[in-house]
PDB file of N, CA and C in Angstrom:
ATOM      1  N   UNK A   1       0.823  -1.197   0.000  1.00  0.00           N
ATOM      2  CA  UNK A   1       0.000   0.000   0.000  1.00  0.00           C
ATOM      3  C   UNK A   1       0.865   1.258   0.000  1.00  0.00           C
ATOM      4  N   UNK A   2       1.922   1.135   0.427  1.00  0.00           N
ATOM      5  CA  UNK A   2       2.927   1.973   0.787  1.00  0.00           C
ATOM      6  C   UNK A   2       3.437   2.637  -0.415  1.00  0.00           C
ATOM      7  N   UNK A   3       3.522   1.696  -1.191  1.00  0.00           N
ATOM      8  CA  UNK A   3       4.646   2.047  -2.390  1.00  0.00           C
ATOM      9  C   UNK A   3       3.438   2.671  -3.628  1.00  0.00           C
ATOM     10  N   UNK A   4       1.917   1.878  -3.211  1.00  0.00           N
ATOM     11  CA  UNK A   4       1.457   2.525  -4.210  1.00  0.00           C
ATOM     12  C   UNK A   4       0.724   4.003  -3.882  1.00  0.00           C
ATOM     13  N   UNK A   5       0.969   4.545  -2.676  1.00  0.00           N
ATOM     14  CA  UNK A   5       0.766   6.001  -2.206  1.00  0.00           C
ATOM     15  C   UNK A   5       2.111   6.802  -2.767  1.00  0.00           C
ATOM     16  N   UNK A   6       2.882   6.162  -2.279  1.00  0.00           N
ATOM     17  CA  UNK A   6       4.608   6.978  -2.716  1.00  0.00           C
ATOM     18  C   UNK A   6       4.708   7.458  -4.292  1.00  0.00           C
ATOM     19  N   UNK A   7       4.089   5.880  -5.293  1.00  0.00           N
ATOM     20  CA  UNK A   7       3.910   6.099  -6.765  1.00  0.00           C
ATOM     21  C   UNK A   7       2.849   6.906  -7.263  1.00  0.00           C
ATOM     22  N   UNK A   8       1.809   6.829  -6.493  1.00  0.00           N
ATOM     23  CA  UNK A   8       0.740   7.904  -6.536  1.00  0.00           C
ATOM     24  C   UNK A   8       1.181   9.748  -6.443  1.00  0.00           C
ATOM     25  N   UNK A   9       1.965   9.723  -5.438  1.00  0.00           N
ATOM     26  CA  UNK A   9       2.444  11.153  -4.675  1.00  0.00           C
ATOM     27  C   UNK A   9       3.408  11.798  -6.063  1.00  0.00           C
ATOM     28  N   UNK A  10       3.804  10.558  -6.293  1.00  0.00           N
ATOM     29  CA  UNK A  10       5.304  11.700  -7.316  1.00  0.00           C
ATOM     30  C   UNK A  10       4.935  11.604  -8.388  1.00  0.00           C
ATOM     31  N   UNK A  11       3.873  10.770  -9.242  1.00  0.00           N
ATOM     32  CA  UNK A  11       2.972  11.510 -10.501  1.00  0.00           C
ATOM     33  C   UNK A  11       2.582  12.514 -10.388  1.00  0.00           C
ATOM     34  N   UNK A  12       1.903  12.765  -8.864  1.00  0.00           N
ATOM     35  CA  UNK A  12       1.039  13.857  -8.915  1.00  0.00           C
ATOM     36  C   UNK A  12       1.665  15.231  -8.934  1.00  0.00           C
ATOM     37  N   UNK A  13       3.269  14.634  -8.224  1.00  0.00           N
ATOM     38  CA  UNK A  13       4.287  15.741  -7.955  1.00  0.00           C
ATOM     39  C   UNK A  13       4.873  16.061  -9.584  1.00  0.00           C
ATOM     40  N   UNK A  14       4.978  15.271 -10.043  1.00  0.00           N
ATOM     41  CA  UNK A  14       5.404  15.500 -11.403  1.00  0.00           C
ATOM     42  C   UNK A  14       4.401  15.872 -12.798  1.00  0.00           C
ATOM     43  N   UNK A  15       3.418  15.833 -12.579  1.00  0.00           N
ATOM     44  CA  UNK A  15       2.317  16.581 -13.324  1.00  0.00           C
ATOM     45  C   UNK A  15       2.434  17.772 -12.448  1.00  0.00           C
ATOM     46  N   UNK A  16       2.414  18.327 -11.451  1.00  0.00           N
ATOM     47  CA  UNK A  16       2.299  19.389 -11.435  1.00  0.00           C
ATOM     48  C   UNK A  16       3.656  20.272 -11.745  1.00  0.00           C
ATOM     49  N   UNK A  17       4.838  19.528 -11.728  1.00  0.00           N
ATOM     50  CA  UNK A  17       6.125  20.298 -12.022  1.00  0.00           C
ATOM     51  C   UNK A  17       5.720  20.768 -13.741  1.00  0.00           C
ATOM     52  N   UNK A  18       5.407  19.814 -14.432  1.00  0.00           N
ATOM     53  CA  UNK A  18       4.723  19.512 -15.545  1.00  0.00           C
ATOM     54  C   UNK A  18       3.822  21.163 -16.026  1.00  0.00           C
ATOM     55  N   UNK A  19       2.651  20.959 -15.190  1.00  0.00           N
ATOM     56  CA  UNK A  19       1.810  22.280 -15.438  1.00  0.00           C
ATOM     57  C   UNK A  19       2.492  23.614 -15.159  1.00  0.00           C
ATOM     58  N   UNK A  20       3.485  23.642 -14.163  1.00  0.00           N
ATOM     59  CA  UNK A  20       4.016  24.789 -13.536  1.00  0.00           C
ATOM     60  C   UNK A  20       5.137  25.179 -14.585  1.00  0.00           C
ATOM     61  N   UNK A  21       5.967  24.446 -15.376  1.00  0.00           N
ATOM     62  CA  UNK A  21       6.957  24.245 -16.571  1.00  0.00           C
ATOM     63  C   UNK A  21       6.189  25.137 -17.981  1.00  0.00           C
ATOM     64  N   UNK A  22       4.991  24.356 -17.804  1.00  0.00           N
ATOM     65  CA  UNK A  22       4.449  24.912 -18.901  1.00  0.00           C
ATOM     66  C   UNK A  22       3.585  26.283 -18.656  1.00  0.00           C
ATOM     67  N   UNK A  23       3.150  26.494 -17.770  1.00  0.00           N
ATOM     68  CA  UNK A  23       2.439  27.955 -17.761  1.00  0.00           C
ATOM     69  C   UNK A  23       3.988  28.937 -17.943  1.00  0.00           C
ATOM     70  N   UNK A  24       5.272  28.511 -17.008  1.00  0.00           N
ATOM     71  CA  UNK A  24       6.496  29.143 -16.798  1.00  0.00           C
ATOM     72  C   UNK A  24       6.936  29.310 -18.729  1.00  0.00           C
ATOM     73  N   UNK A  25       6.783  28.453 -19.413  1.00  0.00           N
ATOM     74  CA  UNK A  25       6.934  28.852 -20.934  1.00  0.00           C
ATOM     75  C   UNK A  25       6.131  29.730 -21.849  1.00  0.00           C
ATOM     76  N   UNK A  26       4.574  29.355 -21.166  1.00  0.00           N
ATOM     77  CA  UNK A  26       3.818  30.221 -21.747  1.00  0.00           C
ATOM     78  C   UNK A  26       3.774  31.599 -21.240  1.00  0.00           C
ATOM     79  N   UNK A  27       4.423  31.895 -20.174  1.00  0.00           N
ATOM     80  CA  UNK A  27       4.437  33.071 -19.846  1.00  0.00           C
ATOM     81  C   UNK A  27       5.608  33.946 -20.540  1.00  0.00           C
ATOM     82  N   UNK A  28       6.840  33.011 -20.640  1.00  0.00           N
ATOM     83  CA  UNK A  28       7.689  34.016 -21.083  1.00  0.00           C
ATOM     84  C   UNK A  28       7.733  33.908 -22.692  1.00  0.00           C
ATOM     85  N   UNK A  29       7.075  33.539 -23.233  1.00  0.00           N
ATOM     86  CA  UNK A  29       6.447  33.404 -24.544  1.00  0.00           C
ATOM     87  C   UNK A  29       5.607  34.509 -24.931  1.00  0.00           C
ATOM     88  N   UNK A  30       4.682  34.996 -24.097  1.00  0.00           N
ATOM     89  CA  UNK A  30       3.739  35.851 -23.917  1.00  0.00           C
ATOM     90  C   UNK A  30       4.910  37.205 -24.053  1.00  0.00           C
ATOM     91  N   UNK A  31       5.767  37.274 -22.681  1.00  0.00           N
ATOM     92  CA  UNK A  31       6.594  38.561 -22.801  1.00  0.00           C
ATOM     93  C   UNK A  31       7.501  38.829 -23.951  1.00  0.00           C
ATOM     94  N   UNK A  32       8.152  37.625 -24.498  1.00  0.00           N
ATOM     95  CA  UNK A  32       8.829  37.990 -25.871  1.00  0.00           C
ATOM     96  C   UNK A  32       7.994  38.142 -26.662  1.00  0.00           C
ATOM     97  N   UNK A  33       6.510  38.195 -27.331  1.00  0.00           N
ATOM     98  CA  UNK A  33       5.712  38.876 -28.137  1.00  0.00           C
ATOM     99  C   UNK A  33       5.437  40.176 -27.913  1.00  0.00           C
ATOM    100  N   UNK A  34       5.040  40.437 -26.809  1.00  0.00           N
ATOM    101  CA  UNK A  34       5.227  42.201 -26.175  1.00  0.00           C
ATOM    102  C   UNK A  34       6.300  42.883 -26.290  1.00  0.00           C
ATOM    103  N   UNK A  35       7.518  42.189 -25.963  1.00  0.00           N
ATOM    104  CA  UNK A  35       8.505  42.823 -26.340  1.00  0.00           C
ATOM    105  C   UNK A  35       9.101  42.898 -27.879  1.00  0.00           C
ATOM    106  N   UNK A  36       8.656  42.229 -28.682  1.00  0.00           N
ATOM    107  CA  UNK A  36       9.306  42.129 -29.999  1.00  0.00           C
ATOM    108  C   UNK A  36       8.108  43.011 -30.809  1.00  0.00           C
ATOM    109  N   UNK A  37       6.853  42.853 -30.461  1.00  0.00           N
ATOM    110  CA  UNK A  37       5.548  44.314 -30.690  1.00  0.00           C
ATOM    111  C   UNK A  37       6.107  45.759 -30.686  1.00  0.00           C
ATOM    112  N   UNK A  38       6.430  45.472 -29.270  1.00  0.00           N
ATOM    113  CA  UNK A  38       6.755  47.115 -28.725  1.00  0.00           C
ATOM    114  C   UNK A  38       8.107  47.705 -29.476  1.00  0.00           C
ATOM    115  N   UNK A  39       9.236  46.787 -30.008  1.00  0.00           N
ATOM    116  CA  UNK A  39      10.411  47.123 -30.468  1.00  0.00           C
ATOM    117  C   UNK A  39      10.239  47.292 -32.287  1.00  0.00           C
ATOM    118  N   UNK A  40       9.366  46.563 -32.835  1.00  0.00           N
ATOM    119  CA  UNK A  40       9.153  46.303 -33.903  1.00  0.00           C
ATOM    120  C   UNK A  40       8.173  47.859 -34.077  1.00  0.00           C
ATOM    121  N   UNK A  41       7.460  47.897 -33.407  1.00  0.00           N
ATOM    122  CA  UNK A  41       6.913  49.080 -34.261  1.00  0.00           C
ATOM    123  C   UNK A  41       7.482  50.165 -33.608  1.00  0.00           C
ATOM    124  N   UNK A  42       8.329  50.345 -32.703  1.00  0.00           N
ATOM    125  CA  UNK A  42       8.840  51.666 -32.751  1.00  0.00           C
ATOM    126  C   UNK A  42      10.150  51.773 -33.891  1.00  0.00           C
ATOM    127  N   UNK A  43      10.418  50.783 -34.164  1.00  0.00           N
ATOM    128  CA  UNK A  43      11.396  50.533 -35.690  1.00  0.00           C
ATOM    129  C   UNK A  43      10.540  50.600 -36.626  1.00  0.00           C
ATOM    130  N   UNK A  44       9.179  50.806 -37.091  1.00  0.00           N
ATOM    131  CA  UNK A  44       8.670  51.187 -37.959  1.00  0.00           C
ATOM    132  C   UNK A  44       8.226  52.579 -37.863  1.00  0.00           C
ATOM    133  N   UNK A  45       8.389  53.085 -37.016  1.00  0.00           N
ATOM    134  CA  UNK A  45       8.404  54.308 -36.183  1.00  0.00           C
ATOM    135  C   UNK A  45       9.285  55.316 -36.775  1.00  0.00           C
ATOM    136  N   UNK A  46      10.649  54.679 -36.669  1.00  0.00           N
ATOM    137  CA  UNK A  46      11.409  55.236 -36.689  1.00  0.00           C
ATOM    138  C   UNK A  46      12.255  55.306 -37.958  1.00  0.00           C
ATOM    139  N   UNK A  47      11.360  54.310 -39.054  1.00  0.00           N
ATOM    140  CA  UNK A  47      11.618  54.277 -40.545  1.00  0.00           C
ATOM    141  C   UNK A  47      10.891  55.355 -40.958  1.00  0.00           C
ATOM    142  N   UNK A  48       9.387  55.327 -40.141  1.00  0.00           N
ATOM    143  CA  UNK A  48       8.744  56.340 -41.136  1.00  0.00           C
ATOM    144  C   UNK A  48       9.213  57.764 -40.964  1.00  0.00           C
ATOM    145  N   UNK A  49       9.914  58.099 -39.915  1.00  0.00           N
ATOM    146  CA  UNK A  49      10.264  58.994 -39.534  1.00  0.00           C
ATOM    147  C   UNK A  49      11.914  59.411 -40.257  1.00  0.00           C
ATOM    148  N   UNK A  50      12.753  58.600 -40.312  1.00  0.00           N
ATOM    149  CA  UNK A  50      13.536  58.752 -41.499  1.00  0.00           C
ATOM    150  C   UNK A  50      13.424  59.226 -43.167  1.00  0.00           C
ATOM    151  N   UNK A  51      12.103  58.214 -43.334  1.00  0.00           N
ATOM    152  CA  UNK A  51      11.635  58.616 -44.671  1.00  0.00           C
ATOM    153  C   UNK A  51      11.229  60.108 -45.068  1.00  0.00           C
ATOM    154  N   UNK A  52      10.341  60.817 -43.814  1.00  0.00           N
ATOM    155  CA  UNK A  52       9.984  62.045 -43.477  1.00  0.00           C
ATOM    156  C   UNK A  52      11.102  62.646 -43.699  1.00  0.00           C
ATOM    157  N   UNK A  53      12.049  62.420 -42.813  1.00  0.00           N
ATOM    158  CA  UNK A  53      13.614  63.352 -43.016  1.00  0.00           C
ATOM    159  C   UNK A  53      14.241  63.307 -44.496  1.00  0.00           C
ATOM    160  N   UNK A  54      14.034  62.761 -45.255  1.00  0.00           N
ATOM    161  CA  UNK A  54      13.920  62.625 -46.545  1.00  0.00           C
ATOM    162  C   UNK A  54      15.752  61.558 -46.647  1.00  0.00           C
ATOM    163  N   UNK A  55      16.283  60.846 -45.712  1.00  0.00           N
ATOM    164  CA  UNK A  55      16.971  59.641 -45.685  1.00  0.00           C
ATOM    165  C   UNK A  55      16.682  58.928 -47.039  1.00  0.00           C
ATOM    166  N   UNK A  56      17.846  58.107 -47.579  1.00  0.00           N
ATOM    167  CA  UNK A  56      17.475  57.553 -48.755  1.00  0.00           C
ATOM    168  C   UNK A  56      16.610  56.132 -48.440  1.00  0.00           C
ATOM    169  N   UNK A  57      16.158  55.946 -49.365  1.00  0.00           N
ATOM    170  CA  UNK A  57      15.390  55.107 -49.637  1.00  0.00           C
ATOM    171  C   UNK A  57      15.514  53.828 -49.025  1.00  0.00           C
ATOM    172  N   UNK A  58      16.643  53.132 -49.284  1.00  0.00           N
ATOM    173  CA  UNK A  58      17.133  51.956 -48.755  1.00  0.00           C
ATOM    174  C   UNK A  58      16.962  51.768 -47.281  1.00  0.00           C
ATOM    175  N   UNK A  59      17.988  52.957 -46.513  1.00  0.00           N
ATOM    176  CA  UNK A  59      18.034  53.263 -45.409  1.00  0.00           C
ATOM    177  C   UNK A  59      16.647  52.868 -44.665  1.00  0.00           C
ATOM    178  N   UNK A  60      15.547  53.546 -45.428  1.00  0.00           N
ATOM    179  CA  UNK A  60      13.581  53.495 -44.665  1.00  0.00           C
ATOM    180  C   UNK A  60      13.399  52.035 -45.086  1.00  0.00           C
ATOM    181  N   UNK A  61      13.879  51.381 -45.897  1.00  0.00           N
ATOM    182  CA  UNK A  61      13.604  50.079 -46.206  1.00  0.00           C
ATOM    183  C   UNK A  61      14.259  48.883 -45.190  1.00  0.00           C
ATOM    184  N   UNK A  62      15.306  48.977 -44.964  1.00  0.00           N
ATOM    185  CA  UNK A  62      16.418  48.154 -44.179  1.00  0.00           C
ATOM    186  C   UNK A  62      15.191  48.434 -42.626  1.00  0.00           C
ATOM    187  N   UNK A  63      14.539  49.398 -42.502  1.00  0.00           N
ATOM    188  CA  UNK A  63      14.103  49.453 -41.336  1.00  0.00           C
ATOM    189  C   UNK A  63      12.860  49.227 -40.722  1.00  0.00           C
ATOM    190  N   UNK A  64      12.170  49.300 -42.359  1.00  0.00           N
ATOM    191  CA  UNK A  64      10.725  48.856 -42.313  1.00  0.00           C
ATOM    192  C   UNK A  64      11.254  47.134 -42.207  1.00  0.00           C
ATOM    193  N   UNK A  65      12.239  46.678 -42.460  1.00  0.00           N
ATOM    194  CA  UNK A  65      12.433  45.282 -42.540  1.00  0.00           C
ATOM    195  C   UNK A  65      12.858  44.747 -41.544  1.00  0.00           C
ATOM    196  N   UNK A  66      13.840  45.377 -40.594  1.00  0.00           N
ATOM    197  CA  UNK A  66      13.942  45.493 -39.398  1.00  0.00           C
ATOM    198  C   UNK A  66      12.895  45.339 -37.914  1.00  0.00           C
ATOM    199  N   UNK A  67      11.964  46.293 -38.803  1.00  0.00           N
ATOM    200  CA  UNK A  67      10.509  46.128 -37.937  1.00  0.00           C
ATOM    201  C   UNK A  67       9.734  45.279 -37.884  1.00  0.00           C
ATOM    202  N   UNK A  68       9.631  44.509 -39.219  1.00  0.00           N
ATOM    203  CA  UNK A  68       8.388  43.557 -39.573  1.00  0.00           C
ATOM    204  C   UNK A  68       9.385  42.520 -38.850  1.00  0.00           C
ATOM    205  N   UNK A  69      10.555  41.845 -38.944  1.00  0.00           N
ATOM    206  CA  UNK A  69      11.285  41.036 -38.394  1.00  0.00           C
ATOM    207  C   UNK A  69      11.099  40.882 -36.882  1.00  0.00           C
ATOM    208  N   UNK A  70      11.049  42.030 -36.111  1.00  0.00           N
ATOM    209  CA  UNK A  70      10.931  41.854 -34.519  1.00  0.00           C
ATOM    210  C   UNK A  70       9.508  41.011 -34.440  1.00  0.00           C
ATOM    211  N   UNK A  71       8.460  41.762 -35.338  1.00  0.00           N
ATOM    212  CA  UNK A  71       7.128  41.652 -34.899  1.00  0.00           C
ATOM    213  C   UNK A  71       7.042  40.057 -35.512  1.00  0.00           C
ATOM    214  N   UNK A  72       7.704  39.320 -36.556  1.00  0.00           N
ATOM    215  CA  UNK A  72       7.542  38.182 -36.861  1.00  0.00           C
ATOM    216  C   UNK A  72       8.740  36.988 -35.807  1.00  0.00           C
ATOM    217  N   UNK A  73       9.060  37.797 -35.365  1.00  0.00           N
ATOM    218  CA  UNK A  73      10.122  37.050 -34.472  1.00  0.00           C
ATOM    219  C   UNK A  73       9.005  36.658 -33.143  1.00  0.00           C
ATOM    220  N   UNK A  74       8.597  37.558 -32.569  1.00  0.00           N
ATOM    221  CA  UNK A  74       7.789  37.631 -31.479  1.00  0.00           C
ATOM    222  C   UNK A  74       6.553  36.652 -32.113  1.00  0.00           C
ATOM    223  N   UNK A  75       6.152  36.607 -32.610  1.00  0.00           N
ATOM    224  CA  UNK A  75       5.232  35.728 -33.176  1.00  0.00           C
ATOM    225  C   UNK A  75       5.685  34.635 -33.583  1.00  0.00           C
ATOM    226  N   UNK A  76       6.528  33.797 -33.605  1.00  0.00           N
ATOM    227  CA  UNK A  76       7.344  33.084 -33.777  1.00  0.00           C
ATOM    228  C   UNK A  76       7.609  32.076 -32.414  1.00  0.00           C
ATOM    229  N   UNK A  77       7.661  33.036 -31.427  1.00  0.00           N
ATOM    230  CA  UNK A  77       7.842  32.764 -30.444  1.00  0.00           C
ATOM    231  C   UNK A  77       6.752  31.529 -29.482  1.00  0.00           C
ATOM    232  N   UNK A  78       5.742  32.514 -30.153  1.00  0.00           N
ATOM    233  CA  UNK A  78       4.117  32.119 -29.379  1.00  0.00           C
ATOM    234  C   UNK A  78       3.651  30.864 -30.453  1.00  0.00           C
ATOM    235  N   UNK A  79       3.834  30.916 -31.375  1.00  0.00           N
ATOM    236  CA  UNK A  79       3.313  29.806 -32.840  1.00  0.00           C
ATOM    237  C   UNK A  79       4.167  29.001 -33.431  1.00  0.00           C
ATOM    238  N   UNK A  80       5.490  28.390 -32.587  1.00  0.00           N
ATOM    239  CA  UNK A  80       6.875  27.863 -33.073  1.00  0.00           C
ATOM    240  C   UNK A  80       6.593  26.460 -33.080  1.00  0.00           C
ATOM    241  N   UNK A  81       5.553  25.957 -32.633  1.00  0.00           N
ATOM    242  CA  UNK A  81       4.807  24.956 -32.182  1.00  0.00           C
ATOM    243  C   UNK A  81       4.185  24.681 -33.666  1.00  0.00           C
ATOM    244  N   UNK A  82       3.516  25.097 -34.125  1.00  0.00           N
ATOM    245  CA  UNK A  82       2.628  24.850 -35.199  1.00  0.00           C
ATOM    246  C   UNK A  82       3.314  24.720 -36.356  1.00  0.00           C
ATOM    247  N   UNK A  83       3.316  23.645 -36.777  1.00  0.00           N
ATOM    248  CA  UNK A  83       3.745  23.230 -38.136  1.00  0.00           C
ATOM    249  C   UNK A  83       3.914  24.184 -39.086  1.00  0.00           C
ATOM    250  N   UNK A  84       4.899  24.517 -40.286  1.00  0.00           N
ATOM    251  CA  UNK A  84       5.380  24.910 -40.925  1.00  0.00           C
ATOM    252  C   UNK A  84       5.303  26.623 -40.521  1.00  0.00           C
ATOM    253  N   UNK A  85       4.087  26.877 -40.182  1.00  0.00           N
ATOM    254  CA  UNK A  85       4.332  28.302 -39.803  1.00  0.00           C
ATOM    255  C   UNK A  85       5.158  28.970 -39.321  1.00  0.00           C
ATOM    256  N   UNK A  86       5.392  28.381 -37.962  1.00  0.00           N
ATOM    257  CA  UNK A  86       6.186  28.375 -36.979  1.00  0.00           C
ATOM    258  C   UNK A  86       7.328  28.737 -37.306  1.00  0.00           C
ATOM    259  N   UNK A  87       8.297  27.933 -37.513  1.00  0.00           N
ATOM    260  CA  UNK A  87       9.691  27.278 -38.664  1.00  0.00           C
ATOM    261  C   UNK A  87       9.900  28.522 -39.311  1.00  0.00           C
ATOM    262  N   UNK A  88       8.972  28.941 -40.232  1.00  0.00           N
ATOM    263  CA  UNK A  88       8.773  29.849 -41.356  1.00  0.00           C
ATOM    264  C   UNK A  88       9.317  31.118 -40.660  1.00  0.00           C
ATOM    265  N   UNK A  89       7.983  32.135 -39.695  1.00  0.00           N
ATOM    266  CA  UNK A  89       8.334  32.932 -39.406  1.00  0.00           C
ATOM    267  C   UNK A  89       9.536  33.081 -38.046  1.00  0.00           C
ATOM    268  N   UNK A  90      10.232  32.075 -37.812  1.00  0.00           N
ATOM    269  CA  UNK A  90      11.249  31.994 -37.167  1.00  0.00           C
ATOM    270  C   UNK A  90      12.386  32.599 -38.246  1.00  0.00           C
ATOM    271  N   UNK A  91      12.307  31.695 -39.889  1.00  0.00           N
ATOM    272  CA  UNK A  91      13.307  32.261 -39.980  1.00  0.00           C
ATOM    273  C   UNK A  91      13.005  33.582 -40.986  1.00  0.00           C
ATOM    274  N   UNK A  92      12.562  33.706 -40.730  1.00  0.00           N
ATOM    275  CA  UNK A  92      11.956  35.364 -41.016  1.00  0.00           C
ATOM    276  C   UNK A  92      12.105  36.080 -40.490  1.00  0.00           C
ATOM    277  N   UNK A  93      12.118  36.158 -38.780  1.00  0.00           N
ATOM    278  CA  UNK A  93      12.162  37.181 -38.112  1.00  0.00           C
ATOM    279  C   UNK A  93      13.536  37.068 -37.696  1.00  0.00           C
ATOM    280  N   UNK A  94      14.481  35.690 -37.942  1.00  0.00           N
ATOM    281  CA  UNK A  94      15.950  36.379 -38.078  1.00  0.00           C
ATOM    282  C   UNK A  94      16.858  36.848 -39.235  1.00  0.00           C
ATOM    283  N   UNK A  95      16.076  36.956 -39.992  1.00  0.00           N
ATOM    284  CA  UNK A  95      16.434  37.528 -41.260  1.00  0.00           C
ATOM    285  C   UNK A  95      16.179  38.969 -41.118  1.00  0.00           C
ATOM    286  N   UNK A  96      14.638  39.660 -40.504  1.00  0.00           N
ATOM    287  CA  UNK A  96      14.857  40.312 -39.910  1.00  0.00           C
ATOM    288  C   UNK A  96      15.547  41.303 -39.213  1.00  0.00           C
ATOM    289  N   UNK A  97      16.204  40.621 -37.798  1.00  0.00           N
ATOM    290  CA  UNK A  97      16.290  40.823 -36.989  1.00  0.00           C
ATOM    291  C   UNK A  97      17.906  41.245 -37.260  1.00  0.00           C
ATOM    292  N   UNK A  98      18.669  40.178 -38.334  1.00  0.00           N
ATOM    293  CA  UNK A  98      20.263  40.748 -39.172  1.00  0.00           C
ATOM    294  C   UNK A  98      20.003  42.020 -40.162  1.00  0.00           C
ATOM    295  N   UNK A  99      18.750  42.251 -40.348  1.00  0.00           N
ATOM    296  CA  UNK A  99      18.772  43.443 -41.419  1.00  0.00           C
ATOM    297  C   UNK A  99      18.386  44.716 -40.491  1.00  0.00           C
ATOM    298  N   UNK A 100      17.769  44.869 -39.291  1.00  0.00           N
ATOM    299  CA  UNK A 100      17.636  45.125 -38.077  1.00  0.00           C
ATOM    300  C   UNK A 100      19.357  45.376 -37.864  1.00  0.00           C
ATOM    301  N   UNK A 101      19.904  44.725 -37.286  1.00  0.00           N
ATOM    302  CA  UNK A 101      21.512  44.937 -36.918  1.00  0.00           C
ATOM    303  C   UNK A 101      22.577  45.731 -38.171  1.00  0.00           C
ATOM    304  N   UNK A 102      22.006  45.546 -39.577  1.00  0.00           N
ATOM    305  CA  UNK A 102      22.241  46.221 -40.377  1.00  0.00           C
ATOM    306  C   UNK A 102      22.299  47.854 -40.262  1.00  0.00           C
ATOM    307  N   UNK A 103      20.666  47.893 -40.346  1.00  0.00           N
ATOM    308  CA  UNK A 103      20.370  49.216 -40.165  1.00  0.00           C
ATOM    309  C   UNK A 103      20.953  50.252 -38.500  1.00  0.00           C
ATOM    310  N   UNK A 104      20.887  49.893 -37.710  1.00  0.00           N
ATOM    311  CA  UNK A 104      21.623  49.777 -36.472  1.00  0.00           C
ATOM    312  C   UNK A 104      22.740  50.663 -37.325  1.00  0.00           C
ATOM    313  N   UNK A 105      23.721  49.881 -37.632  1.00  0.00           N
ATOM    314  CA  UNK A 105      24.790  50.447 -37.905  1.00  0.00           C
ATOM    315  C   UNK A 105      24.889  51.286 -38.974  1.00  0.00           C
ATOM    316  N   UNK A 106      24.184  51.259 -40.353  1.00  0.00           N
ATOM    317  CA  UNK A 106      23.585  52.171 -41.414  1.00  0.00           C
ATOM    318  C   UNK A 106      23.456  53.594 -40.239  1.00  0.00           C
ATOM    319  N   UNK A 107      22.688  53.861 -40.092  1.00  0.00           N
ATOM    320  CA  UNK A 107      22.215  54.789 -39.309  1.00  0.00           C
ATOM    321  C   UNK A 107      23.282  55.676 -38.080  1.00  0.00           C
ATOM    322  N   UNK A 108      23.953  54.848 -37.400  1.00  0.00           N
ATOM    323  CA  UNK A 108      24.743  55.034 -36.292  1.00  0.00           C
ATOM    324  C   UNK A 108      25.992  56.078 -37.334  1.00  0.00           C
ATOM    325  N   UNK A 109      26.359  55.122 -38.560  1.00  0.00           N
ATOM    326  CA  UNK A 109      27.191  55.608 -39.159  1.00  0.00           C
ATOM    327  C   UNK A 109      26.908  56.991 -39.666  1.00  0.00           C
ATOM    328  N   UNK A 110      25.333  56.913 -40.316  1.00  0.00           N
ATOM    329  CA  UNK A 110      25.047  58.374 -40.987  1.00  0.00           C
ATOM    330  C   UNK A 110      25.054  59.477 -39.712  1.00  0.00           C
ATOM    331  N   UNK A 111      24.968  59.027 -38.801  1.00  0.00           N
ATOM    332  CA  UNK A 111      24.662  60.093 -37.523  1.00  0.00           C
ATOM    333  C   UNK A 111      26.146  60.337 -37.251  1.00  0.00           C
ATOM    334  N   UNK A 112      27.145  60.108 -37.437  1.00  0.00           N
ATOM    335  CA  UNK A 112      28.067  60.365 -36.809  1.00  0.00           C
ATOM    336  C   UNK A 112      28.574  60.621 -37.433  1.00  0.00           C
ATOM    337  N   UNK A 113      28.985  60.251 -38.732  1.00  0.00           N
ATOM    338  CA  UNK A 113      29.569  61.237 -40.093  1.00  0.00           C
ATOM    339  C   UNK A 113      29.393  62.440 -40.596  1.00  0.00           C
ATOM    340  N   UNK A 114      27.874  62.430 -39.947  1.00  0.00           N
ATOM    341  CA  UNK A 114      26.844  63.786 -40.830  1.00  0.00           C
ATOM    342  C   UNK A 114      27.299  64.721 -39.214  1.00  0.00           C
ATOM    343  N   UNK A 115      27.321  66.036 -39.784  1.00  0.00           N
ATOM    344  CA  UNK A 115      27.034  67.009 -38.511  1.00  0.00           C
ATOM    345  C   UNK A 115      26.074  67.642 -38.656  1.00  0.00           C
TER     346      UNK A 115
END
């Protein structure tokens, strides 16, 4: 009786490590979509706002691409699970996310060259 309370106890202990694992993923799943939202469109933000400054062309492009990348990265995050989608915009949003690091430095450079 003993052993089958003990085997009873640590399923139960281990489904719940189980549920607690997985809400602990879905939560920080949840925050890398907020955060890759919130970064992604202030990089589209900050393309359109280049474009305004009349920046060349490329430059507003590298950044509109930059942007859509965070926001497909973050989504990526939450839907990485789901067949082909998943996969897909994973590698999308690090394609992204290098044209993102591109522009980064595009920019850093024009700011510091230009007076």
């Amino acid at each position: 009786m003993d052993a089958t309370l003990s085997s009873t106890a640590t399923q139960e202990a281990q489904q719940a490590y189980a549920a607690t694992a997985d809400m602990n993923l879905r939560t920080q799943q949840g925050a890398e979509l907020v955060q890759s939202l919130g970064l992604g469109l202030w990089l589209l933000c900050m393309a359109a706002a280049s474009a305004a400054a009349g920046w060349p062309t490329w430059i507003t492009a590298l950044g509109l691409a930059g942007g859509l990348g965070f926001i497909l990265a973050g989504l990526s995050s939450v839907l990485f699970t789901v067949a082909v989608i998943g996969p897909v915009l994973a590698v999308l949003g690090t394609l992204g996310l290098v044209l993102f690091m591109l522009w980064d430095v595009v920019v850093g450079l024009r700011l510091v060259t230009t007076a």
